[in-house]
Protein backbone atom coordinates (compact mmCIF):
# COMPACT_ATOMS: atom_id res chain seq x y z
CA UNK A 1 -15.68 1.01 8.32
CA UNK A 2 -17.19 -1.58 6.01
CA UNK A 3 -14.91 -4.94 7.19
CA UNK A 4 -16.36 -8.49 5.10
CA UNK A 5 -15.67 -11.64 5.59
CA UNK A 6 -15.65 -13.77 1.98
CA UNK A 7 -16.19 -17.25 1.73
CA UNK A 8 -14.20 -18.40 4.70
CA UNK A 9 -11.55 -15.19 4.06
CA UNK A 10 -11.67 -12.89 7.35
CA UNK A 11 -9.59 -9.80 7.69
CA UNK A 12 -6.94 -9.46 10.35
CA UNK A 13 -6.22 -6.29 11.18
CA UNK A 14 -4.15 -5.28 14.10
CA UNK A 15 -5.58 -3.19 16.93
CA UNK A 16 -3.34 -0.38 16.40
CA UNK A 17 -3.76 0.17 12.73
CA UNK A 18 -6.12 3.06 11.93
CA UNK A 19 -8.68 2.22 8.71
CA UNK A 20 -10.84 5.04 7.75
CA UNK A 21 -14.60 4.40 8.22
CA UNK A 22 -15.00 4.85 4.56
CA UNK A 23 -12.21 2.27 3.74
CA UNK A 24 -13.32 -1.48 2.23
CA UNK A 25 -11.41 -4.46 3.66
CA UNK A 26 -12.86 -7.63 2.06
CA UNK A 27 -11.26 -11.29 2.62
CA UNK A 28 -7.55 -12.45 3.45
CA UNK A 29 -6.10 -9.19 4.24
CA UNK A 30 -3.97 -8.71 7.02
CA UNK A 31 -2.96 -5.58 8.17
CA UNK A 32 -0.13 -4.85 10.69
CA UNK A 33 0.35 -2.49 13.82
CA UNK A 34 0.14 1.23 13.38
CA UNK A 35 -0.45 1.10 9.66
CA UNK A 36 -3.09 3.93 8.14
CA UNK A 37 -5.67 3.24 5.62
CA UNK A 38 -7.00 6.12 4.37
CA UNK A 39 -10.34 6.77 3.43
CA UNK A 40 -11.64 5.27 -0.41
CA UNK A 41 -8.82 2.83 0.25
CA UNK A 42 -10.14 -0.82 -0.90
CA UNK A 43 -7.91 -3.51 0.09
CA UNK A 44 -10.12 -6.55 -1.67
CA UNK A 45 -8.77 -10.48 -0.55
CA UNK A 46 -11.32 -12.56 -2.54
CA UNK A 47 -8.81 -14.31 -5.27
CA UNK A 48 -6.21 -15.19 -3.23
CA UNK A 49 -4.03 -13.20 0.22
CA UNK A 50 -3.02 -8.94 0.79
CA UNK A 51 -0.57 -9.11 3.42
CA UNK A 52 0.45 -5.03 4.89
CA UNK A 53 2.86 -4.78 7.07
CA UNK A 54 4.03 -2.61 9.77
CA UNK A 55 3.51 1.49 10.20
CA UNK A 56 2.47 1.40 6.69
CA UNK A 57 0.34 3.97 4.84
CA UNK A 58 -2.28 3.02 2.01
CA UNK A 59 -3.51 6.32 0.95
CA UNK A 60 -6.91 7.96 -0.19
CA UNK A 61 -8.47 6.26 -3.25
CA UNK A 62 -5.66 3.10 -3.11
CA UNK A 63 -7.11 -0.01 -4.97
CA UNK A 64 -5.13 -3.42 -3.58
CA UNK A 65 -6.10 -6.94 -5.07
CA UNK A 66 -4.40 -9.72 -5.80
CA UNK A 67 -5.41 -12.90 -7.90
CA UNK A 68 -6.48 -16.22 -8.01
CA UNK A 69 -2.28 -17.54 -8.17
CA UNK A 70 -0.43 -14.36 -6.78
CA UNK A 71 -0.76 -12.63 -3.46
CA UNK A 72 -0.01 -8.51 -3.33
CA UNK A 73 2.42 -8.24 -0.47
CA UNK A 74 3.35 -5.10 1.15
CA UNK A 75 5.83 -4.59 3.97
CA UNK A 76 6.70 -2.66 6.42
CA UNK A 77 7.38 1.03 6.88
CA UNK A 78 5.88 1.77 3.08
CA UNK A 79 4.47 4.50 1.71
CA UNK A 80 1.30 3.95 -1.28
CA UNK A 81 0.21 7.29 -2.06
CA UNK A 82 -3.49 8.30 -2.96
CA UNK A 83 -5.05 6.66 -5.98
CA UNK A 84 -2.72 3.93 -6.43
CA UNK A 85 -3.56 0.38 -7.88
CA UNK A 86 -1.60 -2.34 -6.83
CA UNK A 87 -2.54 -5.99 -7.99
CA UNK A 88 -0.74 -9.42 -7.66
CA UNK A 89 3.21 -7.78 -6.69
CA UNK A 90 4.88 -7.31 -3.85
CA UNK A 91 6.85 -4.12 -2.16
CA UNK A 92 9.26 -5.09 0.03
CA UNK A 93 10.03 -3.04 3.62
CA UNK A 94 10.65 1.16 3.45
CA UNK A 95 9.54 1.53 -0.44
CA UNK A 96 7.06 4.24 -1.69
CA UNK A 97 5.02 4.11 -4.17
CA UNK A 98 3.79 7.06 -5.78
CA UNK A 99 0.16 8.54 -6.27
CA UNK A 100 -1.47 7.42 -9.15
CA UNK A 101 0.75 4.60 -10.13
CA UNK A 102 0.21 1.17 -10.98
CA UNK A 103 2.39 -2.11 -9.35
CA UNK A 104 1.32 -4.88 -11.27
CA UNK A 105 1.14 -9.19 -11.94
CA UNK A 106 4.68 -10.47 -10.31
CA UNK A 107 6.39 -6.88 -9.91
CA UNK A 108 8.68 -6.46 -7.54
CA UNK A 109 9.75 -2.79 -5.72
CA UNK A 110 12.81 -3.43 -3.67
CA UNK A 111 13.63 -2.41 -0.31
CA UNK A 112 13.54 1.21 -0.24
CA UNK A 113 13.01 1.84 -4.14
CA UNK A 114 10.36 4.82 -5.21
CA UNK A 115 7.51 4.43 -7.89
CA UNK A 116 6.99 7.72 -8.89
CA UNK A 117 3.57 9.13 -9.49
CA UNK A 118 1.62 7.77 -12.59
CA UNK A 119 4.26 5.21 -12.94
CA UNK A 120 3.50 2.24 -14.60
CA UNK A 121 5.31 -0.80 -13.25
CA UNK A 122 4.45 -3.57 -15.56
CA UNK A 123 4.12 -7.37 -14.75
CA UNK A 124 7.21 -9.26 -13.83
CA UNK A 125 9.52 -5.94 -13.78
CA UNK A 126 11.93 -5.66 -10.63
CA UNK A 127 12.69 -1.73 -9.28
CA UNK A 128 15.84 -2.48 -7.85
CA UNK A 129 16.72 -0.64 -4.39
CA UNK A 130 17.42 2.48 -4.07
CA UNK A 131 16.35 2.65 -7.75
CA UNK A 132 13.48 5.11 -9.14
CA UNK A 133 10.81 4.08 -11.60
CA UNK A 134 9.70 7.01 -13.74
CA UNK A 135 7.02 7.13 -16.80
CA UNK A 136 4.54 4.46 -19.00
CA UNK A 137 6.32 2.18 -19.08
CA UNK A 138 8.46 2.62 -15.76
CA UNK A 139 12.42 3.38 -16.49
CA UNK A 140 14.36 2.45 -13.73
CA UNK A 141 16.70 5.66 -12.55
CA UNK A 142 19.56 3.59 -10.43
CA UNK A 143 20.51 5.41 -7.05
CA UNK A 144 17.69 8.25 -7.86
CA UNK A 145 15.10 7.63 -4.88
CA UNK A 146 14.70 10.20 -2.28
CA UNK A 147 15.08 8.82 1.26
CA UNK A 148 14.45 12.15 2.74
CA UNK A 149 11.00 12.54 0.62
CA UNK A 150 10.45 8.49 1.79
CA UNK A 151 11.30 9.46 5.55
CA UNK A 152 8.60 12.11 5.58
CA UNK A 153 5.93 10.10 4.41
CA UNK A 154 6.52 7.28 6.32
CA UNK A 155 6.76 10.06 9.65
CA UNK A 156 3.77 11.68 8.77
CA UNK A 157 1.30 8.82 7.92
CA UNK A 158 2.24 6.45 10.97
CA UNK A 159 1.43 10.16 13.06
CA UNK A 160 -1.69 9.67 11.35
CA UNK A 161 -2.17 6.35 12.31
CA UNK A 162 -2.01 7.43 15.81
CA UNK A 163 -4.00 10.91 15.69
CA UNK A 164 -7.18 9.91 13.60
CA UNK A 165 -8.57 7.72 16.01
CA UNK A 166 -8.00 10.40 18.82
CA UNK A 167 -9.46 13.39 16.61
CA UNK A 168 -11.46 12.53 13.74
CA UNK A 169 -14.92 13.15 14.15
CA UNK A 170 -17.78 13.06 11.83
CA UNK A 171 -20.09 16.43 12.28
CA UNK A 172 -22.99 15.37 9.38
């Protein structure tokens, strides 16, 4: 896995947390126990902090940054599906954010609230909990998000977290 320091920024990343070989993790990003980071995944620290949190996924293709003023914070038990951008928000414990979509400057997705793929969350917009963002621009849907869609991502990727390092294997 390619793992860079910046500057005097060093990646944490807990022992138990699985990142992909083919995963970048540059700077002041912490990542917490039994999270998976999936291959393509760039988590990039350089401007300012990426915090992760616990037995949280950050699928295939994910882009995470932050800037120079405003960290990207993700908790625990959260689901970012492939080809997500996330940049200078936070996404507080047991939300999911859809494949595809964008969390942007100063957003904030609430405790268990879904982004739904190709949503667009724009700067300084709140998805309240329990709420679902939909479309370009996001509309929040009150009450719409699926816990039993969340509750299968969250059980299948922190599986992952635990299987890849047992059976992945590279054959060329």
């Amino acid at each position: 896995m390619a793992i860079y320091a910046f500057g005097d920024k060093v990646p944490t990343i807990d022992p138990t947390a699985y990142v992909h070989p083919d995963a970048v993790i540059i700077g002041d990003v912490t990542i917490g126990a039994e999270c998976f980071i999936g291959p393509c995944a760039v988590l990039r620290g350089d401007s300012s902090k990426i915090v992760v949190g616990s037995q949280t996924s950050i699928q295939d293709g994910s882009v995470i940054h932050c800037t120079a003023e405003i960290p990207t914070l993700i908790g625990s038990k959260c689901t970012i599906g492939h080809n997500a951008h996330l940049e200078g928000c936070t996404v507080q414990d047991g939300a999911l954010v859809g494949s595809g979509s964008m969390v942007l400057h100063e957003a904030l997705v609430e405790t268990g609230a879904l982004v739904a793929a190709g949503a667009v969350v724009l700067g300084g917009m709140v998805v309240p909990s329990g709420a679902l963002a939909v479309g370009v621009p996001a509309k929040i849907k009150e009450g719409k998000a699926d816990p039993e869609t969340m509750a299968y991502s969250l059980k299948t990727y922190t599986e992952n977290a635990r299987r890849y390092p047992l059976e992945l294997r590279r054959i060329e």
